[in-house]
Protein backbone atom coordinates (compact mmCIF):
# COMPACT_ATOMS: atom_id res chain seq x y z
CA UNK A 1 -20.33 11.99 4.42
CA UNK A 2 -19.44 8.62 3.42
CA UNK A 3 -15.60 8.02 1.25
CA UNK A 4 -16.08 6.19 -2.36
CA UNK A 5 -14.02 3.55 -1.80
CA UNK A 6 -13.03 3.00 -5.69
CA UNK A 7 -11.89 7.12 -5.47
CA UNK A 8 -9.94 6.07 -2.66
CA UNK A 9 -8.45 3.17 -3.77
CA UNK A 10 -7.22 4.89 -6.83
CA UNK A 11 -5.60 7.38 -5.04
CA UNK A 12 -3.99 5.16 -2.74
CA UNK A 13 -2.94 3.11 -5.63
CA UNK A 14 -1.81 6.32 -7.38
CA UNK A 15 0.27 7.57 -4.20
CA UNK A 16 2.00 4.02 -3.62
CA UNK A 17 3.31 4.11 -7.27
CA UNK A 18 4.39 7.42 -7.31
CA UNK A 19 6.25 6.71 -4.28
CA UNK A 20 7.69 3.37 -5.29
CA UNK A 21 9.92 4.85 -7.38
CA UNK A 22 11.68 6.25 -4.24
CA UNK A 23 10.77 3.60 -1.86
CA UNK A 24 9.75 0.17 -2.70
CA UNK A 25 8.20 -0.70 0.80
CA UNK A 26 5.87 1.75 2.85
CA UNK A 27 4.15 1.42 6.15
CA UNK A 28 0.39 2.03 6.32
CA UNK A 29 1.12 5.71 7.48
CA UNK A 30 2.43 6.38 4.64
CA UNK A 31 -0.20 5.62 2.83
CA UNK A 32 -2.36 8.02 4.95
CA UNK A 33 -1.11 10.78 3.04
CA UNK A 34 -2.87 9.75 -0.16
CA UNK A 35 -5.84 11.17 1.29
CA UNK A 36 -6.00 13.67 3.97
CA UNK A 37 -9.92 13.51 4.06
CA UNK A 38 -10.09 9.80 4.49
CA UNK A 39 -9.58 8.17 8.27
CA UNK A 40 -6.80 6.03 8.78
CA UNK A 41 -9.56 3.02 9.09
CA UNK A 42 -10.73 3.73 5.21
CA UNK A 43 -7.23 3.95 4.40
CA UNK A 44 -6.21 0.71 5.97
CA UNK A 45 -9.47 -0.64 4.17
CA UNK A 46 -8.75 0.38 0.65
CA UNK A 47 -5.00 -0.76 1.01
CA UNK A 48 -6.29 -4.40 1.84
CA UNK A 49 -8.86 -4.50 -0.96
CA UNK A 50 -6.01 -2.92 -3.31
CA UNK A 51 -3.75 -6.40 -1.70
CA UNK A 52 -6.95 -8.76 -2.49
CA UNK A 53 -6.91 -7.35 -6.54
CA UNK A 54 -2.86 -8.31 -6.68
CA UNK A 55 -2.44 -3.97 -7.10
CA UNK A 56 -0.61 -3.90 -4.05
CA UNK A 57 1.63 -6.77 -2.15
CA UNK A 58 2.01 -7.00 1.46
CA UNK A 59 5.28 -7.51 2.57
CA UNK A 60 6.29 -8.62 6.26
CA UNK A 61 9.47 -8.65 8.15
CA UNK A 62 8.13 -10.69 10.82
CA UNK A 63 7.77 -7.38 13.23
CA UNK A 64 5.25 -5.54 11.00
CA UNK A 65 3.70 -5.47 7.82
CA UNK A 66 4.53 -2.87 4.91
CA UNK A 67 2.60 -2.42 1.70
CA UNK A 68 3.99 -2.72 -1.93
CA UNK A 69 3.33 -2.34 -5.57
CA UNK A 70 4.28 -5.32 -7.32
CA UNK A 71 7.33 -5.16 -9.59
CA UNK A 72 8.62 -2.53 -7.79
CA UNK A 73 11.79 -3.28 -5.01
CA UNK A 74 12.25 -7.12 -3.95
CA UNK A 75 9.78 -9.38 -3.13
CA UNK A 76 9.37 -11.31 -0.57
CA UNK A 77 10.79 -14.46 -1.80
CA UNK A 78 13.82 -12.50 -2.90
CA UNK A 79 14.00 -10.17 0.47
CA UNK A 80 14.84 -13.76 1.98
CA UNK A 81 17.28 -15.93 -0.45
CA UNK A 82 20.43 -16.80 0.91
């Protein structure tokens, strides 16, 4: 049975804001927990199209690569002013 991606990507969206409030920047496992049906893979998917529609940010520290919801936390430009 295949996931609908826009069901997913609302959820993830959903999760990542609901969590913001706590925690500005996640990791992709964190997002896994929006959807315990969904593989990692569709998770990772619907994060990156969620990135692509400016709903979610990426935000690296040069190590790895978190996810964010804009508004929320720094950005990047500001996680790096002197």
């Amino acid at each position: 049975m295949g996931v609908n991606m826009e069901e997913l990507k609302e959820k993830v969206l959903a999760f990542a804001t609901k969590k913001a409030a706590h925690k500005s920047k996640m990791y992709i496992k964190d997002l896994y927990k929006a959807d315990p049906d969904a593989s990692p893979r569709q998770i990772k998917k619907a994060a990156n199209e969620l990135v692509k529609e400016q709903k979610l940010e990426y935000f690296s520290s040069g190590s790895t690569v978190m996810y964010g919801v804009p508004g929320f936390g720094k950005g990047i430009e500001e996680a790096f002013e002197e």
